[in-house]
C-alpha atoms as a PDB file:
ATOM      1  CA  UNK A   1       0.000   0.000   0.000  1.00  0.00           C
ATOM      2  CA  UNK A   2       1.392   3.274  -1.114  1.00  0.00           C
ATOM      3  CA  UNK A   3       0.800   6.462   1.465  1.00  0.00           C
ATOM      4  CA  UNK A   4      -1.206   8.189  -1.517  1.00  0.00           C
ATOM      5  CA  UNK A   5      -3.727   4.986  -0.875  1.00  0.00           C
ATOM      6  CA  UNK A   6      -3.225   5.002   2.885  1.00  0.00           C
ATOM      7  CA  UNK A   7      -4.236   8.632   2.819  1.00  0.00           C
ATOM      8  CA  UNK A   8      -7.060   8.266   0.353  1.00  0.00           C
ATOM      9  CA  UNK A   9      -8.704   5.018   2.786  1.00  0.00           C
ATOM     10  CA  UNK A  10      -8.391   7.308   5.569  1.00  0.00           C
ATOM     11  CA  UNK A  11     -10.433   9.985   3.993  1.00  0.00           C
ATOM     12  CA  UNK A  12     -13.226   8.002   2.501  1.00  0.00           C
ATOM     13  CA  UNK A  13     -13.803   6.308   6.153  1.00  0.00           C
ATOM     14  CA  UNK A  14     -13.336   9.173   8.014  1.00  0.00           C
ATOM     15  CA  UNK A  15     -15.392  11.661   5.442  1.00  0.00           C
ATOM     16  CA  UNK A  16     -12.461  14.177   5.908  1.00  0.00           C
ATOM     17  CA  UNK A  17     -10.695  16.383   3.054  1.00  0.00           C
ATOM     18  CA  UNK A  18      -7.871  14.323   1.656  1.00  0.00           C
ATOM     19  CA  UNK A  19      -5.603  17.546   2.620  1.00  0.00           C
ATOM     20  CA  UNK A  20      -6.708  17.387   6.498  1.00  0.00           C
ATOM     21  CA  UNK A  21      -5.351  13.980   6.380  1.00  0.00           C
ATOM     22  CA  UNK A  22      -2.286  14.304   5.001  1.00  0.00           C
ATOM     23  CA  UNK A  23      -1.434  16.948   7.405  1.00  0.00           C
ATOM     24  CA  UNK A  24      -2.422  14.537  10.133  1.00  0.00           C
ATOM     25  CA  UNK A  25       0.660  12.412   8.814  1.00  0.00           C
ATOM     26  CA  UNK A  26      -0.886   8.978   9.210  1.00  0.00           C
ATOM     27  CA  UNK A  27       1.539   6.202   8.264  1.00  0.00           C
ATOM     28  CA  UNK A  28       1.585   2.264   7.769  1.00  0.00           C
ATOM     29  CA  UNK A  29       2.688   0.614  11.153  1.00  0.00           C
ATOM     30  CA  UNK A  30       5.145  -2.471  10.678  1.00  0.00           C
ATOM     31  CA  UNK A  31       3.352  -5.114  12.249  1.00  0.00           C
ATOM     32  CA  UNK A  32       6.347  -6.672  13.415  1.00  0.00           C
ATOM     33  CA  UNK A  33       7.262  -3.669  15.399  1.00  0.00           C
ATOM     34  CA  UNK A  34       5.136  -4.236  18.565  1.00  0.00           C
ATOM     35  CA  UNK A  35       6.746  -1.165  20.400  1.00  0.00           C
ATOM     36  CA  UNK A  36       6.006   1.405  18.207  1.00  0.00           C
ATOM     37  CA  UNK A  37       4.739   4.903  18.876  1.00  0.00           C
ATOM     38  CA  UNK A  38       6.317   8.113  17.348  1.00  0.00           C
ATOM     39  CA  UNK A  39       5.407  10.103  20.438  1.00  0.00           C
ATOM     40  CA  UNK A  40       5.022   7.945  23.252  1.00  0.00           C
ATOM     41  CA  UNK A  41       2.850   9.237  26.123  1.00  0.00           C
ATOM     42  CA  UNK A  42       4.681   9.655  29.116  1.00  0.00           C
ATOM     43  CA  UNK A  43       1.833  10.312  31.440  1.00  0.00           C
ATOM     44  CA  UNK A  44       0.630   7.343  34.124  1.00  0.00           C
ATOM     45  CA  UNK A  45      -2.607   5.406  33.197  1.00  0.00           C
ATOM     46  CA  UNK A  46      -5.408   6.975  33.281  1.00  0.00           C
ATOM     47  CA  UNK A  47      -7.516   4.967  35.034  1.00  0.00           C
ATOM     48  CA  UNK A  48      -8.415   3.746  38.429  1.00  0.00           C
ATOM     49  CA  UNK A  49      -8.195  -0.356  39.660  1.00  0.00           C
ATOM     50  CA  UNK A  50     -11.100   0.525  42.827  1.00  0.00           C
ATOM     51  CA  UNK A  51      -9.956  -2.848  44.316  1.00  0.00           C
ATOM     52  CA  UNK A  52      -6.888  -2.034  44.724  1.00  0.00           C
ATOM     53  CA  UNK A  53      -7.646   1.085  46.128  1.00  0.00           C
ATOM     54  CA  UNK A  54      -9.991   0.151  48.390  1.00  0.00           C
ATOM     55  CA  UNK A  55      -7.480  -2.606  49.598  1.00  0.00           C
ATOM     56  CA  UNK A  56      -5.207  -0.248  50.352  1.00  0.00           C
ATOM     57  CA  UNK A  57      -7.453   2.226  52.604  1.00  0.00           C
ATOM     58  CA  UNK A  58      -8.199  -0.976  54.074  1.00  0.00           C
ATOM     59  CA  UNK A  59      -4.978  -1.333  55.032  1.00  0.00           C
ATOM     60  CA  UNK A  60      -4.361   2.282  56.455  1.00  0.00           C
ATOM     61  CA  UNK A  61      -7.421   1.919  58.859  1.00  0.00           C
ATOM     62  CA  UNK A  62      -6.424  -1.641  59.532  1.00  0.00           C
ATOM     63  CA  UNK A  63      -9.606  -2.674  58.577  1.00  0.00           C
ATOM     64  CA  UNK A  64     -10.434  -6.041  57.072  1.00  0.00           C
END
């Protein structure tokens, strides 16, 4: 696949203006390269395991 036809797919399922995505820069992934990301995040998770939270007020009221 070419990145003219990458770019083209992109815009007919998305419905936006073929320029929009090429500015976007979307590229074929190598699916061999598990660890990619051209800009990794760097922030924690963003989400919350309530188990182990309340496991661990549990444990700092000595509660169980």
């Amino acid at each position: 696949m070419t990145q003219q036809q990458l770019d083209r797919l992109v815009s007919e399922a998305t419905g936006e203006d073929l320029r929009a995505i090429r500015r976007r820069g979307f590229s074929i992934a190598n699916p061999i390269e598990v660890d990619f990301d051209p800009e990794p995040d760097q922030r924690p998770p963003q989400w919350v395991d309530w188990d182990q939270l309340d496991r661990e007020r549990a444990d700092r009221l000595n509660v169980r």
